[in-house]
N, C-alpha and C. Protein backbone atom coordinates (compact mmCIF):
# COMPACT_ATOMS: atom_id res chain seq x y z
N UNK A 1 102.16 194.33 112.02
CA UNK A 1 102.15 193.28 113.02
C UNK A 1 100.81 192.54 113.01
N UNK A 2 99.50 192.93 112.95
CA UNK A 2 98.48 192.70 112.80
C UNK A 2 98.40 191.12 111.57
N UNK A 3 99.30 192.12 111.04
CA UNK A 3 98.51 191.18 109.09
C UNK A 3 99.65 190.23 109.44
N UNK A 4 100.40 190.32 110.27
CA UNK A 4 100.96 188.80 110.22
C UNK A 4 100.75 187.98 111.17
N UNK A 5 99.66 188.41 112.12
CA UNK A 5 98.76 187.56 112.88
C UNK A 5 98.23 186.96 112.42
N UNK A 6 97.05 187.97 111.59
CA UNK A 6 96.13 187.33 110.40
C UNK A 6 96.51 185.95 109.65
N UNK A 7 97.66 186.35 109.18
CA UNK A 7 98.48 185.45 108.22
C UNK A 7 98.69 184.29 109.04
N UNK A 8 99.25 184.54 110.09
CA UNK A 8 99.99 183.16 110.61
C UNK A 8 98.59 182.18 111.06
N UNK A 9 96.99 183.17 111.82
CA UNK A 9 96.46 182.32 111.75
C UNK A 9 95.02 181.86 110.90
N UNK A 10 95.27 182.16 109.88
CA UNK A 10 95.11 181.46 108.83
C UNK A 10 95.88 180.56 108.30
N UNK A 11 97.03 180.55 108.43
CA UNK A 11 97.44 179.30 108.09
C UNK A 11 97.86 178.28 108.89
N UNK A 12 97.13 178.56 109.93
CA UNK A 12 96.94 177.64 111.33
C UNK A 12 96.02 176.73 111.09
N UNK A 13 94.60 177.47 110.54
CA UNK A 13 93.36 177.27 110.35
C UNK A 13 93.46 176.17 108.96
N UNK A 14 93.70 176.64 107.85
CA UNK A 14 94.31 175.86 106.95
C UNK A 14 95.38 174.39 106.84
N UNK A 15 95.64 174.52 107.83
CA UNK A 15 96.42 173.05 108.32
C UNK A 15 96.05 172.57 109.29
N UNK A 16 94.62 172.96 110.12
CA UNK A 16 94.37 172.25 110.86
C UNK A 16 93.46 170.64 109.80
N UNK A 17 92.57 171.24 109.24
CA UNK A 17 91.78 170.12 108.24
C UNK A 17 92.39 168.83 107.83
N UNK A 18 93.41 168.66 107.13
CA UNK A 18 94.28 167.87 106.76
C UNK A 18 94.71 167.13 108.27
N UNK A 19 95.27 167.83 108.97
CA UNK A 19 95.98 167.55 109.96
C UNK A 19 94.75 166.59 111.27
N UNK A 20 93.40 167.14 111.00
CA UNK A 20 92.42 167.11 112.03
C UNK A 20 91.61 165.49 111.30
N UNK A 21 91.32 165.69 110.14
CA UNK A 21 90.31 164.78 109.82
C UNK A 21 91.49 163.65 108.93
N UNK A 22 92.55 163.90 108.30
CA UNK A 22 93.69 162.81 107.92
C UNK A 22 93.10 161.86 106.89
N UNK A 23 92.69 162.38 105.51
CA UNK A 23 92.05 162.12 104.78
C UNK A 23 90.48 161.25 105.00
N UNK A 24 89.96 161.66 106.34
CA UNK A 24 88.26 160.78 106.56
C UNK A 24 87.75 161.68 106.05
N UNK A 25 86.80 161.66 105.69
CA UNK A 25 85.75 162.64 105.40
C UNK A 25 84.55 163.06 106.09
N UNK A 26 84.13 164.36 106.57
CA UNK A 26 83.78 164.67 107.43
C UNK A 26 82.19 164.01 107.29
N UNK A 27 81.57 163.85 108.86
CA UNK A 27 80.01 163.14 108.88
C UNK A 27 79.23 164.51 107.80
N UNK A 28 78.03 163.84 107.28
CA UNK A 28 77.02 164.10 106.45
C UNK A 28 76.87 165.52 106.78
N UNK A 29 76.48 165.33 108.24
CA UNK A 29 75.91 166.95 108.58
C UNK A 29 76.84 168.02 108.42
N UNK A 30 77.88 168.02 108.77
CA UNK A 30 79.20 168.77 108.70
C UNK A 30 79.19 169.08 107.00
N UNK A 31 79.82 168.18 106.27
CA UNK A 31 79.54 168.37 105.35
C UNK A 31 78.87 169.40 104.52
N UNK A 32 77.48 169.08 104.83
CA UNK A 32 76.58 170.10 104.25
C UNK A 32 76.67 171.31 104.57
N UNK A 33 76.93 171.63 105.92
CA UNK A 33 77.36 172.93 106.41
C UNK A 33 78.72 173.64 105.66
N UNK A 34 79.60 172.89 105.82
CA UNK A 34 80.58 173.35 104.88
C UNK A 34 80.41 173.75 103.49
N UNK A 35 79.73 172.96 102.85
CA UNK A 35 79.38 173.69 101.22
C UNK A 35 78.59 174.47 101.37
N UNK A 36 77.76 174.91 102.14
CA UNK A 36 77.09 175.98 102.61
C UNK A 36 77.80 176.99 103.04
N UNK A 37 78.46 176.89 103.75
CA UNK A 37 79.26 178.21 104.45
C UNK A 37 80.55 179.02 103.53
N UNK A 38 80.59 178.94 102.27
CA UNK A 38 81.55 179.78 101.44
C UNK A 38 80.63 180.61 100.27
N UNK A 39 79.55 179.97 100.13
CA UNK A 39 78.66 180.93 99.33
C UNK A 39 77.95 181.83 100.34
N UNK A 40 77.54 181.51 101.19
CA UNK A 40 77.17 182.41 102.60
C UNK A 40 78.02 183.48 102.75
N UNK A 41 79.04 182.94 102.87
CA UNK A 41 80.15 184.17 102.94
C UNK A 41 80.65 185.06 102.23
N UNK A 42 81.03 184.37 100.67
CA UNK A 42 80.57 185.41 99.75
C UNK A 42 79.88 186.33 99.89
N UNK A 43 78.87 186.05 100.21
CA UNK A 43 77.26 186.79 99.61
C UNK A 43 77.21 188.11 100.92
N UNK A 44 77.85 187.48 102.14
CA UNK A 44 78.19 188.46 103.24
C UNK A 44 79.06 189.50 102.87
N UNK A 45 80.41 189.06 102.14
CA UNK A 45 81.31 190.10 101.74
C UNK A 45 80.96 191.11 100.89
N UNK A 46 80.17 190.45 99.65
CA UNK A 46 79.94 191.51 98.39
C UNK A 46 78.34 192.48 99.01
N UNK A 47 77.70 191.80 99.48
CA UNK A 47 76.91 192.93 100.39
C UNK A 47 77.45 194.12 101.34
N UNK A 48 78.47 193.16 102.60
CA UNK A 48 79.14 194.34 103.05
C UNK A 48 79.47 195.46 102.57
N UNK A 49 80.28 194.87 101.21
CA UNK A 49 81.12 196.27 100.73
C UNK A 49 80.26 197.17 99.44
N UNK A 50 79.18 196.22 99.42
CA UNK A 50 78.38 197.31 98.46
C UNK A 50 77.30 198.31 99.26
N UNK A 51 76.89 197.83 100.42
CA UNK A 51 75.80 198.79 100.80
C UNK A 51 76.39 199.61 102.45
N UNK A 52 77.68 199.71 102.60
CA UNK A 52 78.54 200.29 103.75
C UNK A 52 79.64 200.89 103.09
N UNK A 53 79.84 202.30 104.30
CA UNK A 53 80.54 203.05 103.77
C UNK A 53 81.21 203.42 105.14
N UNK A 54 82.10 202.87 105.86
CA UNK A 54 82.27 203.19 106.84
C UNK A 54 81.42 202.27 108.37
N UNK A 55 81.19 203.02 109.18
CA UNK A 55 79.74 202.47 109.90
C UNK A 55 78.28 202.73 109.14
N UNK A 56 78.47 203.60 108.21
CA UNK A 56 77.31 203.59 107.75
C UNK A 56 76.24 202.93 106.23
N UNK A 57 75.43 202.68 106.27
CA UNK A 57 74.50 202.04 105.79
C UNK A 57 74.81 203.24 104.17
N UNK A 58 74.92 202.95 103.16
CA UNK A 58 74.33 203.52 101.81
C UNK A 58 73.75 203.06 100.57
N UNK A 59 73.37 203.49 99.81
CA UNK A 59 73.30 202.97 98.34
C UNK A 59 73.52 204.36 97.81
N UNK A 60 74.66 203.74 96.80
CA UNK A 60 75.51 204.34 95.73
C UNK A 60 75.71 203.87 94.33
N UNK A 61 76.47 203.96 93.59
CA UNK A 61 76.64 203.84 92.31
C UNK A 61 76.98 201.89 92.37
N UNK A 62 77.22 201.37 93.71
CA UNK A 62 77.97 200.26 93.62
C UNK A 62 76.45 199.51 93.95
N UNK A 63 75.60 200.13 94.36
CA UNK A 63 74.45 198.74 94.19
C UNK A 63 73.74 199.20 92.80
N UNK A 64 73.73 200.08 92.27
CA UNK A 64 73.68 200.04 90.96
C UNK A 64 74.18 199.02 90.23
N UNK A 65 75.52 198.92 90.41
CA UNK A 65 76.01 197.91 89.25
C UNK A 65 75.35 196.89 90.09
N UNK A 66 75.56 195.97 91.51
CA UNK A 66 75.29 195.17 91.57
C UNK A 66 73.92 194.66 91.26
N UNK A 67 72.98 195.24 90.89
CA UNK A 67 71.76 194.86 90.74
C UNK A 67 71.71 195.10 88.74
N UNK A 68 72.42 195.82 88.34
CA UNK A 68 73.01 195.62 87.07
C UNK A 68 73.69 194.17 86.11
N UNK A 69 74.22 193.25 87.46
CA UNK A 69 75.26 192.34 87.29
C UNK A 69 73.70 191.04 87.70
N UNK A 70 72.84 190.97 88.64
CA UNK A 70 72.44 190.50 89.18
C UNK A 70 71.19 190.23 87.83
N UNK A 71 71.05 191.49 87.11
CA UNK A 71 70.15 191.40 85.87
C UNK A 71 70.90 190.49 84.73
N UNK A 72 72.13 190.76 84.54
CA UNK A 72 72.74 189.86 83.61
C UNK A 72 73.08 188.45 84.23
N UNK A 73 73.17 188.19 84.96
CA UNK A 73 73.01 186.42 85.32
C UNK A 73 71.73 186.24 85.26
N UNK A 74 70.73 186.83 85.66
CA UNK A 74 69.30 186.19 85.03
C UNK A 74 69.48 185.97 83.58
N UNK A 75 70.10 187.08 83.15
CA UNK A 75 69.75 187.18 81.16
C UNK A 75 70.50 185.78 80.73
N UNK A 76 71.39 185.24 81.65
CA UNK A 76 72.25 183.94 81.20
C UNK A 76 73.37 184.82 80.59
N UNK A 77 73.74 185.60 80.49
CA UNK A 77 75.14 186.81 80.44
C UNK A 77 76.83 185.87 80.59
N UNK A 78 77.42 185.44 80.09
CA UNK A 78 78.80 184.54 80.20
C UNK A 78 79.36 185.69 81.67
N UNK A 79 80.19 184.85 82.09
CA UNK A 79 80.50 185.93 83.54
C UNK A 79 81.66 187.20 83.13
N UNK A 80 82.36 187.37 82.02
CA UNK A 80 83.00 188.23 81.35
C UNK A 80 82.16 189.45 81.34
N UNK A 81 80.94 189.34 80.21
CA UNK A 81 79.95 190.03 80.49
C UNK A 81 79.03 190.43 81.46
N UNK A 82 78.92 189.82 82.27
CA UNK A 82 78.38 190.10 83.51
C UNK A 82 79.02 191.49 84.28
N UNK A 83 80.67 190.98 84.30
CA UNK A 83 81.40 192.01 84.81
C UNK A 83 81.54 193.25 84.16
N UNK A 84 81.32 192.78 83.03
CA UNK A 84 81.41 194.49 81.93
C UNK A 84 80.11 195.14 82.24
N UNK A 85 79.29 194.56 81.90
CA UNK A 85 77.89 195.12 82.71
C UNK A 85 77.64 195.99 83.92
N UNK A 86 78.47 195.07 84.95
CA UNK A 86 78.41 195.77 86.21
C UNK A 86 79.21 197.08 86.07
N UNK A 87 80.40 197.03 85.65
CA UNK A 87 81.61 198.03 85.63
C UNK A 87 80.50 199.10 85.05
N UNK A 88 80.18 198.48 83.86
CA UNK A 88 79.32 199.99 83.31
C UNK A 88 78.63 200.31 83.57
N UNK A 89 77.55 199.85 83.99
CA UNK A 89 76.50 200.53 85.25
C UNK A 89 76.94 201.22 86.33
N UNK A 90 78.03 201.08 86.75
CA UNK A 90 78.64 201.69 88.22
C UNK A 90 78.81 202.63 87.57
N UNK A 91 79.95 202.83 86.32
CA UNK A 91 80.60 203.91 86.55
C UNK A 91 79.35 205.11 85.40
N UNK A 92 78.43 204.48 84.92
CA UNK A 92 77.23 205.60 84.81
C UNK A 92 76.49 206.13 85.53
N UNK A 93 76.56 205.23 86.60
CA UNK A 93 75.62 205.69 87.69
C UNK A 93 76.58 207.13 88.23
N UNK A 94 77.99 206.65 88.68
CA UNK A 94 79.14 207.52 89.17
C UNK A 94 79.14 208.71 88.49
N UNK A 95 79.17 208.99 86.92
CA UNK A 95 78.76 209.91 86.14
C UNK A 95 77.94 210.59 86.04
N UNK A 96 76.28 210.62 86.58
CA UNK A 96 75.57 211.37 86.48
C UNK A 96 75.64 211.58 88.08
């Protein structure tokens, strides 16, 4: 029952835009906030789930890779590799 709350309002949220602004485009400031606010959020999610385990705070095999993955986009790494990188750092870290 929940996830089709979720669902329904998200796609409330999703048809409001279209429906709200009717092809104008939003003022400058807005704007900027918006291309701002999905890499923000990203960056909120893949933190969340790498350094929490529950309510609690950790580091595990998964900020391993991420700081593994974080070394290969410096190196200029294609993002294929990036991900192989990470995978394998995690699951060495997981191994020892």
């Amino acid at each position: 029952m929940l996830a089709a709350g979720v669902a329904v309002i998200a796609a409330l949220t999703k048809a409001a835009g279209p429906v709200l602004f009717g092809g104008r485009q939003p003022p400058r400031q807005v704007s900027g906030v918006l291309e701002l606010s999905a890499p923000s959020l990203l960056a909120a999610l893949v933190l969340t789930q790498v350094f929490t385990a529950g309510p609690q705070l950790v580091l595990d095999a998964r900020a391993v890779g991420l700081s593994a993955a974080a070394l290969a986009l410096l190196a200029r790494v294609p993002p294929l590799g990036v991900m192989l990188v990470a995978a394998a750092a995690t699951a060495l870290a997981r191994a020892t």
